[in-house]
N, C-alpha and C. Protein backbone atom coordinates (compact mmCIF):
# COMPACT_ATOMS: atom_id res chain seq x y z
N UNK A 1 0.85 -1.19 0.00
CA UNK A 1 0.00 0.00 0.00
C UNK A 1 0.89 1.25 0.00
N UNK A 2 0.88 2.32 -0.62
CA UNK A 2 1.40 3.44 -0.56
C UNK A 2 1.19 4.52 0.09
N UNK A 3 2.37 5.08 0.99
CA UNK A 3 2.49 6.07 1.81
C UNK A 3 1.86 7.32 0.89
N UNK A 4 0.84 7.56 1.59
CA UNK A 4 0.31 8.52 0.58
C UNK A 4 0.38 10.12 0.94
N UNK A 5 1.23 10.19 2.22
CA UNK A 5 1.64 11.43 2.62
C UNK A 5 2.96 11.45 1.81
N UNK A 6 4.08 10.42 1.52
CA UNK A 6 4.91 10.27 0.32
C UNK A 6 4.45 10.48 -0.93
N UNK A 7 3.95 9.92 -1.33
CA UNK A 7 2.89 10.66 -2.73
C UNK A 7 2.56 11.66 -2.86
N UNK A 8 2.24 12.34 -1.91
CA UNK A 8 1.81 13.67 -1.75
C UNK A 8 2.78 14.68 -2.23
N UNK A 9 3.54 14.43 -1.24
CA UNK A 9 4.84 15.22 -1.17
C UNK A 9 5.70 15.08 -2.71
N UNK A 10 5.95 13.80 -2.77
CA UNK A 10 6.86 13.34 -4.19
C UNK A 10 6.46 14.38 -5.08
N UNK A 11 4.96 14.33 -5.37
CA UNK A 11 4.06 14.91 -6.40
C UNK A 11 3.92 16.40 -6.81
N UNK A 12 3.86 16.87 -5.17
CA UNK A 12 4.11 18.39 -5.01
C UNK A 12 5.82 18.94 -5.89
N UNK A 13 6.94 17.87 -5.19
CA UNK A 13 8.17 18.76 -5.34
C UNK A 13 8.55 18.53 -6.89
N UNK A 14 7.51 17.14 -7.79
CA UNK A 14 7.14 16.82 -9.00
C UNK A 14 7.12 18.27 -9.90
N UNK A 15 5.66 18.89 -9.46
CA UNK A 15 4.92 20.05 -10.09
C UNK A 15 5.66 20.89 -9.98
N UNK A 16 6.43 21.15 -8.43
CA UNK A 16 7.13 22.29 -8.08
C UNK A 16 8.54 22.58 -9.23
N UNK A 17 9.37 21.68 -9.30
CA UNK A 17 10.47 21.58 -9.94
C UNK A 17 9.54 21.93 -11.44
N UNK A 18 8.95 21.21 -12.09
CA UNK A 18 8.21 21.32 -13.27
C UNK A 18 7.65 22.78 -13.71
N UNK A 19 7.06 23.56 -12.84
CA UNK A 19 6.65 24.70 -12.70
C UNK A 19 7.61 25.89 -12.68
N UNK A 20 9.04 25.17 -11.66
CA UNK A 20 10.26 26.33 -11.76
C UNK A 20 11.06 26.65 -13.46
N UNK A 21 10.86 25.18 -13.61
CA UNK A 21 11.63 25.04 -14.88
C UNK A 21 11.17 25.92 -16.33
N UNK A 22 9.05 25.69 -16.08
CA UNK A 22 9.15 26.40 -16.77
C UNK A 22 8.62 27.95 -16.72
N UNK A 23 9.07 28.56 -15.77
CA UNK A 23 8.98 29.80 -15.35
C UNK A 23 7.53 30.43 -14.56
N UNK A 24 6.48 28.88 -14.10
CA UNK A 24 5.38 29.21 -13.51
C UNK A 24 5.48 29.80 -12.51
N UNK A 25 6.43 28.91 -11.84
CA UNK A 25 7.13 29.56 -10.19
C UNK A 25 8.61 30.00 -10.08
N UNK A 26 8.72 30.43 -9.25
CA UNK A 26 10.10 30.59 -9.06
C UNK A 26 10.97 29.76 -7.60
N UNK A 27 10.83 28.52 -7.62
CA UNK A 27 11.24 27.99 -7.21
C UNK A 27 10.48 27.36 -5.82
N UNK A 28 9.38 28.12 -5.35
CA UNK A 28 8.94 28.11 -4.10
C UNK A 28 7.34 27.68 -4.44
N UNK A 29 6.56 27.11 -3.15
CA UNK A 29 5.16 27.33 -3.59
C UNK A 29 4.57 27.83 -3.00
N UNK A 30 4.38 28.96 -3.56
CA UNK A 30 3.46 30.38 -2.75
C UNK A 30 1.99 29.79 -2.22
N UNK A 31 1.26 30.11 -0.86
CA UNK A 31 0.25 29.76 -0.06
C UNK A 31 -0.15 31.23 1.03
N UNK A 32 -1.29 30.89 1.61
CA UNK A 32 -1.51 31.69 2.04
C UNK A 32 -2.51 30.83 2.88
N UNK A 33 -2.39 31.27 4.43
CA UNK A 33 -3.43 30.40 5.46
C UNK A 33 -4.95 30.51 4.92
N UNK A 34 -5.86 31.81 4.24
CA UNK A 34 -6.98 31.86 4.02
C UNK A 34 -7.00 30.65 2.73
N UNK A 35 -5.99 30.56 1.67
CA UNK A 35 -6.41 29.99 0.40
C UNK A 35 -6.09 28.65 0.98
N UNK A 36 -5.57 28.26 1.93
CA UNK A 36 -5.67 26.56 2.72
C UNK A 36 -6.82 26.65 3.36
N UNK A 37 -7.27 27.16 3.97
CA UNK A 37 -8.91 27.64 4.59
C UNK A 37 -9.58 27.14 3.48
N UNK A 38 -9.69 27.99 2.26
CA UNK A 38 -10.87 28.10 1.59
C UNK A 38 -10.66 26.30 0.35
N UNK A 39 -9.53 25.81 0.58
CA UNK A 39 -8.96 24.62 0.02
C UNK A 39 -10.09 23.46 1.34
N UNK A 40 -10.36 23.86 2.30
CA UNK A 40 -10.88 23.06 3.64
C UNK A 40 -12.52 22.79 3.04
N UNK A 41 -12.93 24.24 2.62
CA UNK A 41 -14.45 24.37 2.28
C UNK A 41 -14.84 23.57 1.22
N UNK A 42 -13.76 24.06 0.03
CA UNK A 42 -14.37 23.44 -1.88
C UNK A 42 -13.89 21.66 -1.83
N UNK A 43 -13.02 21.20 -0.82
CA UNK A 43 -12.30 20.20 -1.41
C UNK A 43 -13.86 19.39 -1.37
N UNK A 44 -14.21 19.52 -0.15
CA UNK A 44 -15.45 17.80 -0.64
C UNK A 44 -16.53 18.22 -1.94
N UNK A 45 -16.68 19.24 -2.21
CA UNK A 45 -17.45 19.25 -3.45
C UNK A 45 -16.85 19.26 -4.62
N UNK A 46 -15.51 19.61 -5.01
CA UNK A 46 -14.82 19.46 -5.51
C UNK A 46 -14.55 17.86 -6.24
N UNK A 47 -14.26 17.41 -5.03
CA UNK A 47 -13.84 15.99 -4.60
C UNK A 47 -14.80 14.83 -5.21
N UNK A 48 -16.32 15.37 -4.73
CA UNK A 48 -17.56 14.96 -5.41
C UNK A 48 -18.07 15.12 -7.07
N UNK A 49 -17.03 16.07 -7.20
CA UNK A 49 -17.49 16.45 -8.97
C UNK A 49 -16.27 16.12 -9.81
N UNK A 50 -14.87 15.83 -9.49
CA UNK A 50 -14.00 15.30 -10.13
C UNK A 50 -14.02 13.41 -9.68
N UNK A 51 -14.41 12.56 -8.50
CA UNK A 51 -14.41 11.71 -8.96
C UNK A 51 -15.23 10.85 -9.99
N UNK A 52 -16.06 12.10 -9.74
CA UNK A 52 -17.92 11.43 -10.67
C UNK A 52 -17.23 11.24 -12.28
N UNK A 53 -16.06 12.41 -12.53
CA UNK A 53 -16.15 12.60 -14.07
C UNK A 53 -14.64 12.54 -14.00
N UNK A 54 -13.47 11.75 -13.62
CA UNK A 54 -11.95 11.06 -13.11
C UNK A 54 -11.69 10.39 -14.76
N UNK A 55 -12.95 8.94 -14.43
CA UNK A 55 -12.57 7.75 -15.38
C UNK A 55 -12.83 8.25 -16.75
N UNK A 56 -13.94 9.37 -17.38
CA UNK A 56 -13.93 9.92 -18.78
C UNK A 56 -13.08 10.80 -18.90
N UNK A 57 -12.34 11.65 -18.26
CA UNK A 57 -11.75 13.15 -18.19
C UNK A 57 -10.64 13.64 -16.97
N UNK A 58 -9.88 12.58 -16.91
CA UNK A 58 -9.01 13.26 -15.79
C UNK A 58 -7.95 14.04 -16.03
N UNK A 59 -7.70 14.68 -16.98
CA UNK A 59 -6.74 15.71 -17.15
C UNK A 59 -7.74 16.73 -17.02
N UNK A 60 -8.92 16.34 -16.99
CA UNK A 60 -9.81 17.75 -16.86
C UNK A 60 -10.52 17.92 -15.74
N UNK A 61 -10.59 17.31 -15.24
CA UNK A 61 -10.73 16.87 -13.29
C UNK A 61 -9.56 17.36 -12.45
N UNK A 62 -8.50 16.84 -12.71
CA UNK A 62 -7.26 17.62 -12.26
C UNK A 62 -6.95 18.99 -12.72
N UNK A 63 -7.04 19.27 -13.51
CA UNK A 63 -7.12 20.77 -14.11
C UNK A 63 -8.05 21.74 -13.73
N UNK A 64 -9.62 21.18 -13.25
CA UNK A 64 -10.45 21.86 -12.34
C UNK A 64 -10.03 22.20 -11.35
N UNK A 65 -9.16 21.41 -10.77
CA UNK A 65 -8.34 21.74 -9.24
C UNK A 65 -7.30 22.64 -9.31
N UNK A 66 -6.68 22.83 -10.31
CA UNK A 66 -6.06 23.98 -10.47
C UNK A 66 -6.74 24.99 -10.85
N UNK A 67 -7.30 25.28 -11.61
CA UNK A 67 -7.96 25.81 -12.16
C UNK A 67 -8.73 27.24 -10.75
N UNK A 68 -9.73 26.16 -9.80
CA UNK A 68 -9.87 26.60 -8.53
C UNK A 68 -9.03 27.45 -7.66
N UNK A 69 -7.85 26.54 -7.92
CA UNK A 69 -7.09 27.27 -6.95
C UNK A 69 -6.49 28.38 -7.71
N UNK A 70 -6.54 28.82 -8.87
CA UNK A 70 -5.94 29.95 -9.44
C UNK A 70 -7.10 31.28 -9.05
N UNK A 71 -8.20 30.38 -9.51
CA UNK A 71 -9.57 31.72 -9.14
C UNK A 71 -9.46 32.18 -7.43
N UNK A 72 -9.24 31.25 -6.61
CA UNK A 72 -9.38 31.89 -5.37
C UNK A 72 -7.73 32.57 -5.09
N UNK A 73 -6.67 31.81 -5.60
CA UNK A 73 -5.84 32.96 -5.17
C UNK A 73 -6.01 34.51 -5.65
N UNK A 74 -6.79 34.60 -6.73
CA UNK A 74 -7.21 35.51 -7.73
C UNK A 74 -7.69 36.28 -7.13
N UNK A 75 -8.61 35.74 -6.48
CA UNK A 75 -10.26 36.77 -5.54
C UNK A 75 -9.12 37.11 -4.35
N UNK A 76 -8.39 36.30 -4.10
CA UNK A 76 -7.68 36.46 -2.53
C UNK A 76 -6.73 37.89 -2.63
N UNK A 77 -6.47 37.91 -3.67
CA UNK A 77 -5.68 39.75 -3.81
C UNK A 77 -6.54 40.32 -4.42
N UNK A 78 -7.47 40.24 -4.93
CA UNK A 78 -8.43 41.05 -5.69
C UNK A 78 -9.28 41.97 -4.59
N UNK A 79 -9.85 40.79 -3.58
CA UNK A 79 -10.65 41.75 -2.81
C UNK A 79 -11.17 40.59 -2.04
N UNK A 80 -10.81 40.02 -0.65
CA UNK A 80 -10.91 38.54 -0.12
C UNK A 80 -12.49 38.69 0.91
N UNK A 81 -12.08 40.28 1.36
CA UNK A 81 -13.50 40.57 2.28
C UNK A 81 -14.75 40.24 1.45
N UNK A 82 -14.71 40.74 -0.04
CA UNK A 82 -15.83 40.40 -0.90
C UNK A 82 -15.96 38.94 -0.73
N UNK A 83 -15.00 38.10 -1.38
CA UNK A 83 -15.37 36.70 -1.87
C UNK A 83 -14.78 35.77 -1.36
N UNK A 84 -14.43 35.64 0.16
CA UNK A 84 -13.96 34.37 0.84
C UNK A 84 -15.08 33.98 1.11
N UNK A 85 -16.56 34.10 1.29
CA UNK A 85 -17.21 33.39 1.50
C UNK A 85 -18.29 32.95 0.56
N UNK A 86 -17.28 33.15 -1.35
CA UNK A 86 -18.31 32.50 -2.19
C UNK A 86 -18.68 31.09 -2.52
N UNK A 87 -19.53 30.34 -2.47
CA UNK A 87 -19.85 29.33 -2.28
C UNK A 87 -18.81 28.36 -3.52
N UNK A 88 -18.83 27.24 -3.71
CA UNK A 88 -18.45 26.42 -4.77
C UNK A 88 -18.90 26.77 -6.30
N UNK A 89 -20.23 26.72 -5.97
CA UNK A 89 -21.13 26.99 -6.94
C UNK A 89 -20.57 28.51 -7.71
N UNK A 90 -20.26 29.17 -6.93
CA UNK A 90 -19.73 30.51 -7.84
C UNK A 90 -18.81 30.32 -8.76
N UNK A 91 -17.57 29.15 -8.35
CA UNK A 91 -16.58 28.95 -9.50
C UNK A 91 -17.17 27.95 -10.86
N UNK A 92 -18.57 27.45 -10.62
CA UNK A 92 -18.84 26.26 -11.83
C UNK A 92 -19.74 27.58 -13.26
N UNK A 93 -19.46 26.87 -14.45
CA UNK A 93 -19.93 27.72 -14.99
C UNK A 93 -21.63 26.99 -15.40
N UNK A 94 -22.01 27.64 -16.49
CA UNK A 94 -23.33 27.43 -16.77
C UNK A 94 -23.75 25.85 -16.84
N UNK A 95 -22.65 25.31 -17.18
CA UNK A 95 -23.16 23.63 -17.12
C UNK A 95 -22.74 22.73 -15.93
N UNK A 96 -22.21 23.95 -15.43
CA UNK A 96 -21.48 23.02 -13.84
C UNK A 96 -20.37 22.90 -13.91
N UNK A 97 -20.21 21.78 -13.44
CA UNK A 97 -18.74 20.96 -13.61
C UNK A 97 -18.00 20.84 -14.66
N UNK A 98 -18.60 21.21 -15.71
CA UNK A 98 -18.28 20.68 -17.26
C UNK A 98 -17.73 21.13 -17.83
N UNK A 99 -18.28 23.05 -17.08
CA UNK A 99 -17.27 24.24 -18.06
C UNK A 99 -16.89 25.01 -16.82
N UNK A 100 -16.36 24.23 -15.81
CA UNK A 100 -15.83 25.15 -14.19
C UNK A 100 -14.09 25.56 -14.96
N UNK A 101 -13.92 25.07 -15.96
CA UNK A 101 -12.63 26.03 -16.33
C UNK A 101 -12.73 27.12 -17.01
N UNK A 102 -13.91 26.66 -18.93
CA UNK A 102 -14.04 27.93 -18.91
C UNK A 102 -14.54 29.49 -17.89
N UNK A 103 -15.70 29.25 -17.35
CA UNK A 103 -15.67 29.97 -16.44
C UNK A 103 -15.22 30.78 -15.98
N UNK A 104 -14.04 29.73 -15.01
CA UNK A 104 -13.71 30.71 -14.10
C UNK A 104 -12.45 31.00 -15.37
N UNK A 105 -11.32 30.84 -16.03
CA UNK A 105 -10.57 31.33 -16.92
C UNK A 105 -11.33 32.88 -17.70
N UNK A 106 -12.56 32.78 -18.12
CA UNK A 106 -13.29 33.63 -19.13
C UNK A 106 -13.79 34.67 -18.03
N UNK A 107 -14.28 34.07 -16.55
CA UNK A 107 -15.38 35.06 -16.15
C UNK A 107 -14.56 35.78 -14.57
N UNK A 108 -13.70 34.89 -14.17
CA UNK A 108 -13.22 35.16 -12.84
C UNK A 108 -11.55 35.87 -13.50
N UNK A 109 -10.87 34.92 -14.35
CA UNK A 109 -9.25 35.37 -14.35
C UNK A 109 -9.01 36.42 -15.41
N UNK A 110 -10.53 36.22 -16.68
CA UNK A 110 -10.17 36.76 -17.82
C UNK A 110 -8.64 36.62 -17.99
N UNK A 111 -8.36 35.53 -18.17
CA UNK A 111 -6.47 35.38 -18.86
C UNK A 111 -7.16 33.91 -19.13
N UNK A 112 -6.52 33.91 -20.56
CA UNK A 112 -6.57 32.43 -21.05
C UNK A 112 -4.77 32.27 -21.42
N UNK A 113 -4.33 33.62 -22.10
CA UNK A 113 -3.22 32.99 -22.26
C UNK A 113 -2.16 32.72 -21.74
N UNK A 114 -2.19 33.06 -20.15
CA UNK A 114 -1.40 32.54 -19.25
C UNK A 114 -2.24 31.40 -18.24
N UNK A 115 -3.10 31.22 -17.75
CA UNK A 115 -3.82 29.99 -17.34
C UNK A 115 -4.23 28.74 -18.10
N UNK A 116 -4.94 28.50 -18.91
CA UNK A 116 -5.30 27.15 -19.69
C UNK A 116 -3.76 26.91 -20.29
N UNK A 117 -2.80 27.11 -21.23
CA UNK A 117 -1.51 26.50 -20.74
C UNK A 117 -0.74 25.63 -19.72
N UNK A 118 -0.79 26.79 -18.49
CA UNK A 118 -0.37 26.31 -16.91
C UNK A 118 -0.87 25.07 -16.45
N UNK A 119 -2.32 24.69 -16.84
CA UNK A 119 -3.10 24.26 -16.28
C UNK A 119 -3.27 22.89 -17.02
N UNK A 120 -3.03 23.50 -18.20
CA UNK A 120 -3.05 21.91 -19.65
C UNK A 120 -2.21 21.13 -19.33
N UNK A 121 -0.79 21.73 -18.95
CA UNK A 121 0.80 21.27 -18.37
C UNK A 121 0.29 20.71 -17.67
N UNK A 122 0.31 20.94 -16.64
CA UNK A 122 0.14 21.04 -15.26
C UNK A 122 -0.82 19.79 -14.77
N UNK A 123 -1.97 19.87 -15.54
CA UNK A 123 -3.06 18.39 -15.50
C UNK A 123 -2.00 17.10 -16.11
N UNK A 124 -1.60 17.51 -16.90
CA UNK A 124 -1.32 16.31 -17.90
C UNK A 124 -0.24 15.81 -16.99
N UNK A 125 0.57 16.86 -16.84
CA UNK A 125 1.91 15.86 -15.98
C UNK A 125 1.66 15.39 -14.32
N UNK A 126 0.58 16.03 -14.15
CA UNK A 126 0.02 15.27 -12.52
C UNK A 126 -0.33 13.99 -12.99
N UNK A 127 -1.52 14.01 -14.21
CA UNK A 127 -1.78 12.57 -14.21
C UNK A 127 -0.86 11.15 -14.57
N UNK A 128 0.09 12.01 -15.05
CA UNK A 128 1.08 10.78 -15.96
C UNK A 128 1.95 10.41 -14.39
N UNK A 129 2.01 11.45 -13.26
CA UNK A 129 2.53 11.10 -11.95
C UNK A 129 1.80 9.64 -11.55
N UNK A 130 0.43 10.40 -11.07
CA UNK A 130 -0.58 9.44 -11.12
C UNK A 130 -0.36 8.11 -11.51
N UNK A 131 -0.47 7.95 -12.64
CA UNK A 131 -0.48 6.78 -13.33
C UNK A 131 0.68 5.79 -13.51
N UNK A 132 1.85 6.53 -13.24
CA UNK A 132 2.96 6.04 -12.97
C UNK A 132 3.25 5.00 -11.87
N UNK A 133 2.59 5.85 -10.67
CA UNK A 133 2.59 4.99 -9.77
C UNK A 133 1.43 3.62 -9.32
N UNK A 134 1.18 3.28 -10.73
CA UNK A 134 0.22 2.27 -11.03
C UNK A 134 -0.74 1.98 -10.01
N UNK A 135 -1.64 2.37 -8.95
CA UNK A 135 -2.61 1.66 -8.31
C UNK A 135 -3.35 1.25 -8.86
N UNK A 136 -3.86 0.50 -8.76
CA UNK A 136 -5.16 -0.30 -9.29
C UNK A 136 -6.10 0.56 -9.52
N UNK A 137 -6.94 0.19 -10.57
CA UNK A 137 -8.35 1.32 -10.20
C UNK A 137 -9.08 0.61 -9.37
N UNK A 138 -10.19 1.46 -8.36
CA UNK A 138 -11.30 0.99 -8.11
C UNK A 138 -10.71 0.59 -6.89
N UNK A 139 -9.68 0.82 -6.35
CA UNK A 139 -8.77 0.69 -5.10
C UNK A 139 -9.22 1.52 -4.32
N UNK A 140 -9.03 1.84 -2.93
CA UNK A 140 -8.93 2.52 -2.07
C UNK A 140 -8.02 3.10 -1.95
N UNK A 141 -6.66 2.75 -1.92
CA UNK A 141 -5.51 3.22 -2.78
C UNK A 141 -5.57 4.56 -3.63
N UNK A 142 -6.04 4.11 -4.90
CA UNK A 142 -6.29 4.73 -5.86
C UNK A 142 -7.13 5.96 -5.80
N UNK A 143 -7.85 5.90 -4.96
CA UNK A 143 -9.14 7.32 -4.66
C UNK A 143 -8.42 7.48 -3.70
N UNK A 144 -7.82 7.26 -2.63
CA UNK A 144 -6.65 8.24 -2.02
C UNK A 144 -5.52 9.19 -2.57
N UNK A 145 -4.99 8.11 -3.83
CA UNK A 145 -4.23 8.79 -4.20
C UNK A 145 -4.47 9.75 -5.52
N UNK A 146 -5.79 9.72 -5.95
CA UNK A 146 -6.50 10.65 -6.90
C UNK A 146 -6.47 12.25 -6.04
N UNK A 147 -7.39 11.65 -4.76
CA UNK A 147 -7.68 12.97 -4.02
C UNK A 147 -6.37 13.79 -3.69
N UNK A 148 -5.31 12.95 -3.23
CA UNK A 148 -4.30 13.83 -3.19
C UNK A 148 -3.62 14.35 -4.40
N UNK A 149 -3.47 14.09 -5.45
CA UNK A 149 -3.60 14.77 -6.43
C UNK A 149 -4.01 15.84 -6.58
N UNK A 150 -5.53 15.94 -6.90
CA UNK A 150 -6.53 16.80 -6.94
C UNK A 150 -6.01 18.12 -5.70
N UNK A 151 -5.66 18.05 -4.52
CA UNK A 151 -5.41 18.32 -3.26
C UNK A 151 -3.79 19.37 -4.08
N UNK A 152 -2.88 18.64 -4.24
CA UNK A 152 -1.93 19.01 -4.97
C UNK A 152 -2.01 20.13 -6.38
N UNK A 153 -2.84 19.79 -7.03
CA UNK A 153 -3.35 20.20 -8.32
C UNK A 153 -4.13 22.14 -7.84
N UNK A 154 -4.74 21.53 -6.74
CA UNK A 154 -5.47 23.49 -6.27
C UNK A 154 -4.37 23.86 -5.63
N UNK A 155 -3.13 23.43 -5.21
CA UNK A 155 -2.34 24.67 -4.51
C UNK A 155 -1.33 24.87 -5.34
N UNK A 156 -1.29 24.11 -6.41
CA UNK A 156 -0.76 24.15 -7.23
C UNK A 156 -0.68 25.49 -7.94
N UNK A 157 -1.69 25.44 -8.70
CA UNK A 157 -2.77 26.27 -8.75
C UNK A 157 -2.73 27.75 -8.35
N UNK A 158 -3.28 27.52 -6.89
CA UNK A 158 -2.93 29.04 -6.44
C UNK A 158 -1.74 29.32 -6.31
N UNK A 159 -0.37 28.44 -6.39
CA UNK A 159 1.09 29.04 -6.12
C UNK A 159 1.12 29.60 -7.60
N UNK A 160 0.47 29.17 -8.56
CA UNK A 160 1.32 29.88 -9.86
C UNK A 160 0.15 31.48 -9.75
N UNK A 161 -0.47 31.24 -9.57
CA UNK A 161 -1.79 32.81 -9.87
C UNK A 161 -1.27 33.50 -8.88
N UNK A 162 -0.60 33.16 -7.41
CA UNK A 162 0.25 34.25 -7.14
C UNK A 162 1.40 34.76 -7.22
N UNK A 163 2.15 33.62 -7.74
CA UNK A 163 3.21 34.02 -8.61
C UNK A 163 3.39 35.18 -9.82
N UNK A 164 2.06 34.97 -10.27
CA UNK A 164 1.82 35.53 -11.75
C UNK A 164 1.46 37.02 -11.20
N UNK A 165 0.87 37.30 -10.00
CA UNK A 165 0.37 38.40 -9.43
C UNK A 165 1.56 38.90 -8.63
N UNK A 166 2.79 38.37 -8.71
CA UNK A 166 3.87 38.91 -8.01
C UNK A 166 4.56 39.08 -6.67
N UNK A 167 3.48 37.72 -5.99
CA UNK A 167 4.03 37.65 -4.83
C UNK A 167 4.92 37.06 -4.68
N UNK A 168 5.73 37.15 -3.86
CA UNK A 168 7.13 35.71 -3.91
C UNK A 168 7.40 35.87 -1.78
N UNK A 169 8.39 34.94 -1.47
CA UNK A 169 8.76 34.42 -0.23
C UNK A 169 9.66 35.47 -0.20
N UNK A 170 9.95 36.38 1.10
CA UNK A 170 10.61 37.25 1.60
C UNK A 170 11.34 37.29 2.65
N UNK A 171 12.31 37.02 2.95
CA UNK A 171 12.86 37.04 4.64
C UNK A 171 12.51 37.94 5.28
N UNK A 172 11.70 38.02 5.96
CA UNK A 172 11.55 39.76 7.28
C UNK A 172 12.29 39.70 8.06
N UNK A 173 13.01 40.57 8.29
CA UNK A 173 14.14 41.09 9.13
C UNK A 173 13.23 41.21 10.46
């Protein structure tokens, strides 16, 4: 059975290195205690709408999770008093789950040509992580180690949208 706090981690410093290389991040993965907060609220619905639609579409299930986490780091410098307490439902677009990237890309980030890139990357090489580490489907295993993915994939996520917004790690004197 696999250490799936190892997976976790592997996966993260995976994206992280992947992301430095190609200029998403700069080496670090930017967070913020409210956007782990608001990661506490979306994950089970989240969680509920990417495993439903995993086995047809999981580069696009994983990419919702980034995707998420780009919109709330987004709202989180934009104006957090407004929209830390917008529901799930605010990031899905008119068909739900189906078009929660266009959406939030078109209606929350307006940037396609720095997000759907990030995010295309970014899905594709989580899943090939994923899959690498062969679990079985239909495992317990396997939906552990999806969710952490997914889990990986939104802070992912928000480290590059605040990257892109110019925050970086600072020593305070």
């Amino acid at each position: 059975m696999a250490d799936i706090g190892k997976y976790k981690e592997d996966l993260t410093q995976h994206l992280l290195s992947y992301c430095t290389d190609t200029g998403l991040l700069k080496g670090s993965l930017l967070s913020s205690p409210d956007i782990d907060e608001a990661w506490l609220r979306y994950a089970p619905s989240l969680y509920g709408d990417a495993v439903r639609n995993f086995n047809d579409y999981p580069e696009f299930c994983l990419g919702c999770a980034g995707y998420l986490g780009m919109a709330v780091a987004f709202l989180w410098d934009k104006d957090w008093l407004r929209y830390k307490d917008s529901p799930y439902s605010f990031f899905l677009g008119d068909r739900g789950f189906d078009d929660m990237d266009d959406h939030i890309t078109d209606t929350i980030l307006r940037d396609r040509k720095h997000s759907v890139p990030a995010m295309q990357s970014c899905a594709v090489d989580a899943c090939h992580f994923l899959m690498r580490e062969g679990p079985e489907p239909g495992t317990a295993e396997a939906y552990r180690m999806f969710l952490a993915t997914v889990e990986v994939m939104f802070k992912t996520g928000a480290a590059i949208e605040l990257c892109r917004l110019g925050y970086k790690f600072e020593k305070v004197a």
